[in-house]
PDB file of N, CA and C in Angstrom:
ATOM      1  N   UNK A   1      76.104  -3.717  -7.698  1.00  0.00           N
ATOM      2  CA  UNK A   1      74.684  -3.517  -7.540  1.00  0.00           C
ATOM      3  C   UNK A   1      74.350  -3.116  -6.103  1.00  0.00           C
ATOM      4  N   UNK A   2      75.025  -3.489  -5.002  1.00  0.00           N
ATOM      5  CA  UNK A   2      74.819  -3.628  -3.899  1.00  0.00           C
ATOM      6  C   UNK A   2      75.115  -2.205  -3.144  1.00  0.00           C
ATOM      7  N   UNK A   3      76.251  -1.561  -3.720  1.00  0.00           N
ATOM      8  CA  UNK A   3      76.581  -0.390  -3.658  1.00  0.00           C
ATOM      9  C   UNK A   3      75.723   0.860  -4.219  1.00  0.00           C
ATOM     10  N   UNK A   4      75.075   0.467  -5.744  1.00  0.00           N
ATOM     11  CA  UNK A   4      74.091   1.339  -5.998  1.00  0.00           C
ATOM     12  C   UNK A   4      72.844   1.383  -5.358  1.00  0.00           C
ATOM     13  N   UNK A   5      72.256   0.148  -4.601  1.00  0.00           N
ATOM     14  CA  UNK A   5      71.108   0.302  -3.941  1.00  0.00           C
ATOM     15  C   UNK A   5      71.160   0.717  -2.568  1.00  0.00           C
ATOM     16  N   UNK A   6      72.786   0.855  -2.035  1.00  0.00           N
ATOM     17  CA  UNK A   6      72.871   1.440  -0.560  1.00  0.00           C
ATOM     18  C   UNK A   6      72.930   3.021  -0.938  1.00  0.00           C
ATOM     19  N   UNK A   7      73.407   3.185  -2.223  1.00  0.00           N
ATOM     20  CA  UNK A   7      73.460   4.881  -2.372  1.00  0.00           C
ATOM     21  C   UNK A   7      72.168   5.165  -2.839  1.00  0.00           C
ATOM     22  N   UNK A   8      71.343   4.653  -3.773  1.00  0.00           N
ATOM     23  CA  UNK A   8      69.912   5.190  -4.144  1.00  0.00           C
ATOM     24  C   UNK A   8      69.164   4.729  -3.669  1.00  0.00           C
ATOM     25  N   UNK A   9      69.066   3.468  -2.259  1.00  0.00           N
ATOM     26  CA  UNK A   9      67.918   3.100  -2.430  1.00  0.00           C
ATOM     27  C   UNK A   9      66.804   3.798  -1.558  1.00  0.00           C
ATOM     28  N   UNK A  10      65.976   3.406  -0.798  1.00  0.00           N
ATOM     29  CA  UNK A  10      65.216   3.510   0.462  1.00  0.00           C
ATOM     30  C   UNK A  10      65.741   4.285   1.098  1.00  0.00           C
ATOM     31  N   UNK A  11      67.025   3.953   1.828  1.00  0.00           N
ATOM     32  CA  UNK A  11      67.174   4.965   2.756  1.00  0.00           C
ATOM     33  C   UNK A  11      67.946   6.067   2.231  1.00  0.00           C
ATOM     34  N   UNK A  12      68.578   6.100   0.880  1.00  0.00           N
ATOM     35  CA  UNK A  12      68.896   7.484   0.577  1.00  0.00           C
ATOM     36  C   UNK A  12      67.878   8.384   0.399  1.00  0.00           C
ATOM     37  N   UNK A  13      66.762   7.826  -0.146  1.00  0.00           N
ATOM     38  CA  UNK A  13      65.109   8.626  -0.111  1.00  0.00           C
ATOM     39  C   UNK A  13      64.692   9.187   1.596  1.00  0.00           C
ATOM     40  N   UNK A  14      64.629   8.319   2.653  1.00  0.00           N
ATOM     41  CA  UNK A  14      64.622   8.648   3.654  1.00  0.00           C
ATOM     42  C   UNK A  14      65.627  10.151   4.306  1.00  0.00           C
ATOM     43  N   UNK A  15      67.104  10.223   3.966  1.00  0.00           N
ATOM     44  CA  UNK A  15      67.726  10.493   4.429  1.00  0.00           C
ATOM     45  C   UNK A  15      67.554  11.814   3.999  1.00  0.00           C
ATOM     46  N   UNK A  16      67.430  11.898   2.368  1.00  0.00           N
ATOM     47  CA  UNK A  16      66.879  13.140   1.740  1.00  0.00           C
ATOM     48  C   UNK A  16      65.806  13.968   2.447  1.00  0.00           C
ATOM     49  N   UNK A  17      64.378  12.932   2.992  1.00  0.00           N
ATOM     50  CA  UNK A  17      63.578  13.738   3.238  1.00  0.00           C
ATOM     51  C   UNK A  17      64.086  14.252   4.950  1.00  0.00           C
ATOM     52  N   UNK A  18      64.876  13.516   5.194  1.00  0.00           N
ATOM     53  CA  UNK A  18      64.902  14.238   7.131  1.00  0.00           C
ATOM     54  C   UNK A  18      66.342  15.372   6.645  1.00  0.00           C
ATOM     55  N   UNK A  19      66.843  15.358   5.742  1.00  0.00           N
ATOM     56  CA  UNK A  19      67.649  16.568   5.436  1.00  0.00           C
ATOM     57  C   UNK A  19      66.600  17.577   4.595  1.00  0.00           C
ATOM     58  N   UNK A  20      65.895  17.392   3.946  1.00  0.00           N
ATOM     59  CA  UNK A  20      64.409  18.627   4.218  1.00  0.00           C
ATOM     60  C   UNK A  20      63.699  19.315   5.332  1.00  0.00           C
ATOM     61  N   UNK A  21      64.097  17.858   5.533  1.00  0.00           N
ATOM     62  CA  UNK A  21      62.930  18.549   7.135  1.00  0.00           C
ATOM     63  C   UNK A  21      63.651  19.939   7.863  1.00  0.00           C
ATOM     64  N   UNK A  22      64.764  19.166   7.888  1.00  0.00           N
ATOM     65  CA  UNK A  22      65.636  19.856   9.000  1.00  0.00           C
ATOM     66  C   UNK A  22      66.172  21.653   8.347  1.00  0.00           C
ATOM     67  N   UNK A  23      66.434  21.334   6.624  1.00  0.00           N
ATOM     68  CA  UNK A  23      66.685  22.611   6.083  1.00  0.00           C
ATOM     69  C   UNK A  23      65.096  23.806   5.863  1.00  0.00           C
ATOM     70  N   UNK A  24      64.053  23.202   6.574  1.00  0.00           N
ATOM     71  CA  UNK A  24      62.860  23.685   6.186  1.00  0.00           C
ATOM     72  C   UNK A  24      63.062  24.147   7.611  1.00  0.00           C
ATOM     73  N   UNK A  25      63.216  23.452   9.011  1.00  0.00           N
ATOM     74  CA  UNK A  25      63.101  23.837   9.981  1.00  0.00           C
ATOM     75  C   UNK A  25      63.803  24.792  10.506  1.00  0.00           C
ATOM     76  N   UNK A  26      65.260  25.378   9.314  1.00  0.00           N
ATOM     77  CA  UNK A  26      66.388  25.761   9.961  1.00  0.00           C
ATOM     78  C   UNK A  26      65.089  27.553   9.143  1.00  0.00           C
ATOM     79  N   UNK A  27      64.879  27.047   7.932  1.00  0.00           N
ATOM     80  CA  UNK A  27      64.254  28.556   7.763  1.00  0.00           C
ATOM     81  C   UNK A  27      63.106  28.754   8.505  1.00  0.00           C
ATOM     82  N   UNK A  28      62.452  27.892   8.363  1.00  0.00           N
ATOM     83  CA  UNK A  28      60.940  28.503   9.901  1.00  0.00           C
ATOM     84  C   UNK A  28      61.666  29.087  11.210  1.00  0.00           C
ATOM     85  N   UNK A  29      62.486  28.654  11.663  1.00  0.00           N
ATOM     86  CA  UNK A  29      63.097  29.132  12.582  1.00  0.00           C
ATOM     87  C   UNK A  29      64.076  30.771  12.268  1.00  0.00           C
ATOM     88  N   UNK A  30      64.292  30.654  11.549  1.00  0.00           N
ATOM     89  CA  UNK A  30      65.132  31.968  10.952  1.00  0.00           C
ATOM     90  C   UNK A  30      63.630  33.217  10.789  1.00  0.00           C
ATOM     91  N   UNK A  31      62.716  32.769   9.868  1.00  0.00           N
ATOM     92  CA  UNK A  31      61.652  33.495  10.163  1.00  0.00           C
ATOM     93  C   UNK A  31      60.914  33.805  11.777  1.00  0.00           C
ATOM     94  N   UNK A  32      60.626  32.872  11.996  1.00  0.00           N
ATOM     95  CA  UNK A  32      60.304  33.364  13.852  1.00  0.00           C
ATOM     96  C   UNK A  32      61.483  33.934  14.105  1.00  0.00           C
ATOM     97  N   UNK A  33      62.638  33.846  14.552  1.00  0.00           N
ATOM     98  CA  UNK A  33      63.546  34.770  14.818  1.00  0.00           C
ATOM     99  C   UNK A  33      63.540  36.238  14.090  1.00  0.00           C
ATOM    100  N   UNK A  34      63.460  36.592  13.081  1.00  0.00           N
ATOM    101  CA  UNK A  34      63.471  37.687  12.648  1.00  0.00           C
ATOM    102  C   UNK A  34      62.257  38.225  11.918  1.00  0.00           C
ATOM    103  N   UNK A  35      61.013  37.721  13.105  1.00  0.00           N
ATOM    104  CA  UNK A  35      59.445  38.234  12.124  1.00  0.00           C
ATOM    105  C   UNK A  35      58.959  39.766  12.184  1.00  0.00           C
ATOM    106  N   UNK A  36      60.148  40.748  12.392  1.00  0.00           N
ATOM    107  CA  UNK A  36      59.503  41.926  11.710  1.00  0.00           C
ATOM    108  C   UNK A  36      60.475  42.026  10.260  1.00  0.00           C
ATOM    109  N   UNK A  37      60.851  41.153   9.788  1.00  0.00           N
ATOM    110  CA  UNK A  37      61.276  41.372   8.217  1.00  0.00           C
ATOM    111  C   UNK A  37      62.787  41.884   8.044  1.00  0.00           C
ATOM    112  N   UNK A  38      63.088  42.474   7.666  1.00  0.00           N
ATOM    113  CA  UNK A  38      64.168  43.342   6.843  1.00  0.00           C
ATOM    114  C   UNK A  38      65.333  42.292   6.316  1.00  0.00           C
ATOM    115  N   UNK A  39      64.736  41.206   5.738  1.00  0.00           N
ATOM    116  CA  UNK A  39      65.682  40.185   4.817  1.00  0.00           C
ATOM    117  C   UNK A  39      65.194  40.094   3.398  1.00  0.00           C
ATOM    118  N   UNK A  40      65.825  39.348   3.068  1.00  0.00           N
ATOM    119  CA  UNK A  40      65.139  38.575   1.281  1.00  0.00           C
ATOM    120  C   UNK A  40      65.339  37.118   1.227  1.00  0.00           C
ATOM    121  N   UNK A  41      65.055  36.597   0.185  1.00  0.00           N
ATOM    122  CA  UNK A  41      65.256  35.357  -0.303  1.00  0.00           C
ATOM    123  C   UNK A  41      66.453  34.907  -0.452  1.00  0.00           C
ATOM    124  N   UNK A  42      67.527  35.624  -0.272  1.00  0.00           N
ATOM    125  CA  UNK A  42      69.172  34.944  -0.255  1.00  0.00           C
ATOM    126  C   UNK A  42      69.465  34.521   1.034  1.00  0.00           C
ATOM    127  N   UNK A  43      69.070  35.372   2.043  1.00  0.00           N
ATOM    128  CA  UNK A  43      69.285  35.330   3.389  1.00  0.00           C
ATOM    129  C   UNK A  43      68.677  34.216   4.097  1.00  0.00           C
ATOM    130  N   UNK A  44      67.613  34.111   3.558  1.00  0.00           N
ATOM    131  CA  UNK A  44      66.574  32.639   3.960  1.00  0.00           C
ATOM    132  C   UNK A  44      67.388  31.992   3.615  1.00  0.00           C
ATOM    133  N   UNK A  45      67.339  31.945   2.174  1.00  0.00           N
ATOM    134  CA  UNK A  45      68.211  30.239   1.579  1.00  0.00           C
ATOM    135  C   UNK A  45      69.718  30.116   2.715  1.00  0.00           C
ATOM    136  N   UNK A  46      70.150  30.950   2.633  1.00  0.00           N
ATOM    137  CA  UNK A  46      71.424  30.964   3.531  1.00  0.00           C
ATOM    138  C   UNK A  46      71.322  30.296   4.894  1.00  0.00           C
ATOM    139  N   UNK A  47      70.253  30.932   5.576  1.00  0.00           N
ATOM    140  CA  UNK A  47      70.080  29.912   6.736  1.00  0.00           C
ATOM    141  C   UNK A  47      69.916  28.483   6.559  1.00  0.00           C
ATOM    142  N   UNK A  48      68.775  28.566   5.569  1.00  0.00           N
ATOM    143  CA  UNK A  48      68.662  27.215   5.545  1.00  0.00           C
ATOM    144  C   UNK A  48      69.488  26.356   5.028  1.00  0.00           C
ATOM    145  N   UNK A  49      70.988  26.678   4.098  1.00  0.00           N
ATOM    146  CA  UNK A  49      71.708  26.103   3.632  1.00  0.00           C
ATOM    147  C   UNK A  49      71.950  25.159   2.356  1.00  0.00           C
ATOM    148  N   UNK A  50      71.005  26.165   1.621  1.00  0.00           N
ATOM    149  CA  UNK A  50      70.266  25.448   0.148  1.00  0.00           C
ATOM    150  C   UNK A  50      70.083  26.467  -0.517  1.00  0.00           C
ATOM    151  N   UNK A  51      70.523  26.527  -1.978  1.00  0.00           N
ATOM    152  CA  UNK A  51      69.810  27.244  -2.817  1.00  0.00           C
ATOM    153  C   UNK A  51      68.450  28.322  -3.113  1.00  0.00           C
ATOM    154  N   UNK A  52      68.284  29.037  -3.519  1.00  0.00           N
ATOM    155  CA  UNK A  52      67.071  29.863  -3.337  1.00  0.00           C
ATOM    156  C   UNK A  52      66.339  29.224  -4.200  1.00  0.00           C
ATOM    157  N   UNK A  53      66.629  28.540  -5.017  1.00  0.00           N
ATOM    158  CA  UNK A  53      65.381  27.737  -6.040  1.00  0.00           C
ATOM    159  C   UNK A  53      64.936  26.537  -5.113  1.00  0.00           C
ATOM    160  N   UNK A  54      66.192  25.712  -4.331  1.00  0.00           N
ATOM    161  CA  UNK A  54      65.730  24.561  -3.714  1.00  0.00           C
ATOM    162  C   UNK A  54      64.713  25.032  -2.400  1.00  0.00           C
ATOM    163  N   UNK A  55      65.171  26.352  -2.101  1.00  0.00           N
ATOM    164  CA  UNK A  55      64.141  26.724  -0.799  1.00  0.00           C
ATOM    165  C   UNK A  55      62.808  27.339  -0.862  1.00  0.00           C
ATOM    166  N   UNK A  56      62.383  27.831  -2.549  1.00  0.00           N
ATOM    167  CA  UNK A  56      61.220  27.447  -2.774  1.00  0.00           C
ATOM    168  C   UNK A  56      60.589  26.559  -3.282  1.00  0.00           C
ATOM    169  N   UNK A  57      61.389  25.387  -3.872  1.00  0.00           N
ATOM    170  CA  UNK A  57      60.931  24.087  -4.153  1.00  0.00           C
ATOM    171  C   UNK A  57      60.342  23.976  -3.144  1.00  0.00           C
ATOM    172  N   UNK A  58      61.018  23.746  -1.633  1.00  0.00           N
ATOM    173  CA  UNK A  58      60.630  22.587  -0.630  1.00  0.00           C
ATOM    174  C   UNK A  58      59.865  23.447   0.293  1.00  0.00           C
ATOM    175  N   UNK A  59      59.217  24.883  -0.035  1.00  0.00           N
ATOM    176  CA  UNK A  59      58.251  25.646   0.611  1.00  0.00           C
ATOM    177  C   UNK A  59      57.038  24.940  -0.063  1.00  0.00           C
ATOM    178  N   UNK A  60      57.091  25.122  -1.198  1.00  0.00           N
ATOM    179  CA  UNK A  60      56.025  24.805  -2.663  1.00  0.00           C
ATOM    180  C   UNK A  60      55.682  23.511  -2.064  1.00  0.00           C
ATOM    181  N   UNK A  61      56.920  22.442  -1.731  1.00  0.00           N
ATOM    182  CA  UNK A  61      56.454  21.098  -1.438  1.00  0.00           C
ATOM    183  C   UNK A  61      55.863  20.579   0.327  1.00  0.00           C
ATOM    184  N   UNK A  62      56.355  21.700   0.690  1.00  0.00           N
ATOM    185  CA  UNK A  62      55.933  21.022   2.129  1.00  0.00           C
ATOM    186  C   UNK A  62      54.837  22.176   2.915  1.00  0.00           C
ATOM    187  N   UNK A  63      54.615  23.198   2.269  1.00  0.00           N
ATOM    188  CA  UNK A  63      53.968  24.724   2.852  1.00  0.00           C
ATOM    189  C   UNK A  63      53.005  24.766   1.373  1.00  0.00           C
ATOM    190  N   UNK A  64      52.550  24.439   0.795  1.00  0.00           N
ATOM    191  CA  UNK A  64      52.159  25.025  -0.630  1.00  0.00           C
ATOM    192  C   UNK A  64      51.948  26.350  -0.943  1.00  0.00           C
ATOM    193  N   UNK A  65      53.496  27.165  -0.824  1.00  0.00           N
ATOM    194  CA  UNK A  65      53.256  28.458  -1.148  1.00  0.00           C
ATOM    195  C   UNK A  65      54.454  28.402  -1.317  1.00  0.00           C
ATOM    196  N   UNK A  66      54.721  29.597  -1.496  1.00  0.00           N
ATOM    197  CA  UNK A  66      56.232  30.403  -1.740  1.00  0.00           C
ATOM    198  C   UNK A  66      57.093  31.417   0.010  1.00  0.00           C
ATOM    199  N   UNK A  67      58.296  30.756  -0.291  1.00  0.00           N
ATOM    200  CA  UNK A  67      58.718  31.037   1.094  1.00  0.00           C
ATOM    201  C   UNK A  67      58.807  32.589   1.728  1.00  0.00           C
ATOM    202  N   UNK A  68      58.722  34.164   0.634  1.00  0.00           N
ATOM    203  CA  UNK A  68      58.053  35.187   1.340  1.00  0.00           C
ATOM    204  C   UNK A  68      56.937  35.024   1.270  1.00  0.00           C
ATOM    205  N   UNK A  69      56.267  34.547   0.607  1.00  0.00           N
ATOM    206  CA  UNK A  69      54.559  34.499   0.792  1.00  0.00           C
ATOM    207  C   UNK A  69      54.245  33.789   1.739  1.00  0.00           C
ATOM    208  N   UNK A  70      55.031  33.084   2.226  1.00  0.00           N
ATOM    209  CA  UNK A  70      54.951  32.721   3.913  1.00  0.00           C
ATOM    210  C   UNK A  70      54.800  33.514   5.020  1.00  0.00           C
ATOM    211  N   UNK A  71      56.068  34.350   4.381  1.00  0.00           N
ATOM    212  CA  UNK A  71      56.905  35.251   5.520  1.00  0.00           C
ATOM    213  C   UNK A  71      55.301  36.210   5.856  1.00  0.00           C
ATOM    214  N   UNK A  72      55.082  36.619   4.500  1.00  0.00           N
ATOM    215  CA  UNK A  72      53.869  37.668   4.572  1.00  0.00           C
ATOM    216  C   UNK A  72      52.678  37.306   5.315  1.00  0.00           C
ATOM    217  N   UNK A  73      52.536  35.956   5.305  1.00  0.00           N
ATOM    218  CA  UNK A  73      51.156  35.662   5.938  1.00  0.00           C
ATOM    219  C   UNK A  73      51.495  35.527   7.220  1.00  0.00           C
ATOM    220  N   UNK A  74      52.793  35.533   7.625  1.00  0.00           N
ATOM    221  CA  UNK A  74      53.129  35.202   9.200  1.00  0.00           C
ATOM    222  C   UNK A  74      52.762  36.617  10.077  1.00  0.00           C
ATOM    223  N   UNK A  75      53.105  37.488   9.156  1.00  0.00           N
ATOM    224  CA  UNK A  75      53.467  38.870   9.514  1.00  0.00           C
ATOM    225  C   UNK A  75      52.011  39.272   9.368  1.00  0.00           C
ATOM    226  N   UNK A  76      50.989  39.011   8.457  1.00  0.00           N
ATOM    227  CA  UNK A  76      49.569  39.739   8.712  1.00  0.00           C
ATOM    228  C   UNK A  76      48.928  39.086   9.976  1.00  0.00           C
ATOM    229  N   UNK A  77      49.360  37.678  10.314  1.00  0.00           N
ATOM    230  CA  UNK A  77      48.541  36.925  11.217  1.00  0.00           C
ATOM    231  C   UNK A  77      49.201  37.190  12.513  1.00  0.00           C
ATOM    232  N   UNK A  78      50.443  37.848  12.168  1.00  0.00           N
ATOM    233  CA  UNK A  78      50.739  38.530  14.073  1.00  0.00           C
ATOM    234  C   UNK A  78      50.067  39.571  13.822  1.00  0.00           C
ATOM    235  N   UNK A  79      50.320  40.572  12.940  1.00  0.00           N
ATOM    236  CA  UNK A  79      49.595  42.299  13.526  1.00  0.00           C
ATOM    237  C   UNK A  79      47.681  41.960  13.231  1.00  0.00           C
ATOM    238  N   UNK A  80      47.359  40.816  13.186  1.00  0.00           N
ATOM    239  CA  UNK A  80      46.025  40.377  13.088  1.00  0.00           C
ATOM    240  C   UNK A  80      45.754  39.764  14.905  1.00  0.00           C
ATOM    241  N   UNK A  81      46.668  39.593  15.512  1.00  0.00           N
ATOM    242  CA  UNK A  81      46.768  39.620  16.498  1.00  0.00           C
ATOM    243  C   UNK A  81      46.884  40.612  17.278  1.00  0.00           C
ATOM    244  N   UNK A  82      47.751  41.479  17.010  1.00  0.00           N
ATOM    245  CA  UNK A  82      47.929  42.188  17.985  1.00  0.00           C
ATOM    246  C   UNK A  82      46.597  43.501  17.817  1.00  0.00           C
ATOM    247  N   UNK A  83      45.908  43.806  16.870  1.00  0.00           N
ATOM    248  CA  UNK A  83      45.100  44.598  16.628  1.00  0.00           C
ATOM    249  C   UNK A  83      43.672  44.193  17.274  1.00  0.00           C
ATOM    250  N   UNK A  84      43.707  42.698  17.621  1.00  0.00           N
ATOM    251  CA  UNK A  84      42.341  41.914  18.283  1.00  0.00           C
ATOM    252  C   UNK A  84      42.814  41.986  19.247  1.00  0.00           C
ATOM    253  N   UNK A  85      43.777  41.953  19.900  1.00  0.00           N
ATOM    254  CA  UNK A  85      44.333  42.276  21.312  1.00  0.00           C
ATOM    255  C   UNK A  85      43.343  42.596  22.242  1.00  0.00           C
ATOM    256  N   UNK A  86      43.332  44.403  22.031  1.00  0.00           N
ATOM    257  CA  UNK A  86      42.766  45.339  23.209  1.00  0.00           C
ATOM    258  C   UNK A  86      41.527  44.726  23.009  1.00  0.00           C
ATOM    259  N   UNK A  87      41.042  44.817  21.772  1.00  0.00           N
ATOM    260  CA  UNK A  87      39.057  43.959  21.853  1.00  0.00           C
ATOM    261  C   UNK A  87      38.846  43.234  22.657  1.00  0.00           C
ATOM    262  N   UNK A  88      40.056  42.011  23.254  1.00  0.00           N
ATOM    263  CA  UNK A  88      39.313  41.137  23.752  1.00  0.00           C
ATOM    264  C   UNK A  88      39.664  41.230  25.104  1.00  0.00           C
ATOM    265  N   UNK A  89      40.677  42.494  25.424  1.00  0.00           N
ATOM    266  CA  UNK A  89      40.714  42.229  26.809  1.00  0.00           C
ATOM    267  C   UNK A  89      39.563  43.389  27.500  1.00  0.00           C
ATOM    268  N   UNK A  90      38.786  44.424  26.484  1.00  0.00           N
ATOM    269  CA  UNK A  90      37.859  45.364  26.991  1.00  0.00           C
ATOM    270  C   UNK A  90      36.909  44.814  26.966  1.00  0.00           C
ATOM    271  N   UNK A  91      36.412  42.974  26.569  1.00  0.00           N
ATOM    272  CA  UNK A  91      34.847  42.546  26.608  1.00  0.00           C
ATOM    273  C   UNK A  91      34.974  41.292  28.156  1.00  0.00           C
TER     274      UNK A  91
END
């Protein structure tokens, strides 16, 4: 019994979620590194070191979206930047 509650209990739940964290952080980081695009969804999962189903599970669960529909909103909200740019340095 003692053995099943050190493998399922509490802290295997814990341990799970800071090995999310960290495979979520390894793809946010893979995206900032390469935010003008030219990847897919294998290449993500790859960084992050998980499955392409598990790496939109844990987008779905921790981002509530889908992990290019991430990518995409990252990418409108830089050239949404850079297009407000000159505006605000000519006022």
């Amino acid at each position: 019994m003692a053995v099943l509650a050190d493998r399922f209990g509490l802290d295997s739940q814990e341990r799970r979620t800071k090995r999310s964290g960290r495979r979520l952080e390894r793809a946010l980081a893979f995206i900032r590194e390469r935010a003008a695009g030219g990847y897919d969804l294998h290449e993500l999962a790859d960084a992050a070191h998980i499955s392409q189903a598990q790496l939109v599970r844990l987008f779905k669960d921790a981002l509530g979206t889908t992990p290019m529909a991430y990518v995409a909103s990252q990418r409108i909200a830089a050239a949404r930047c850079l297009l407000m740019a000159p505006l605000t340095k000519n006022q």
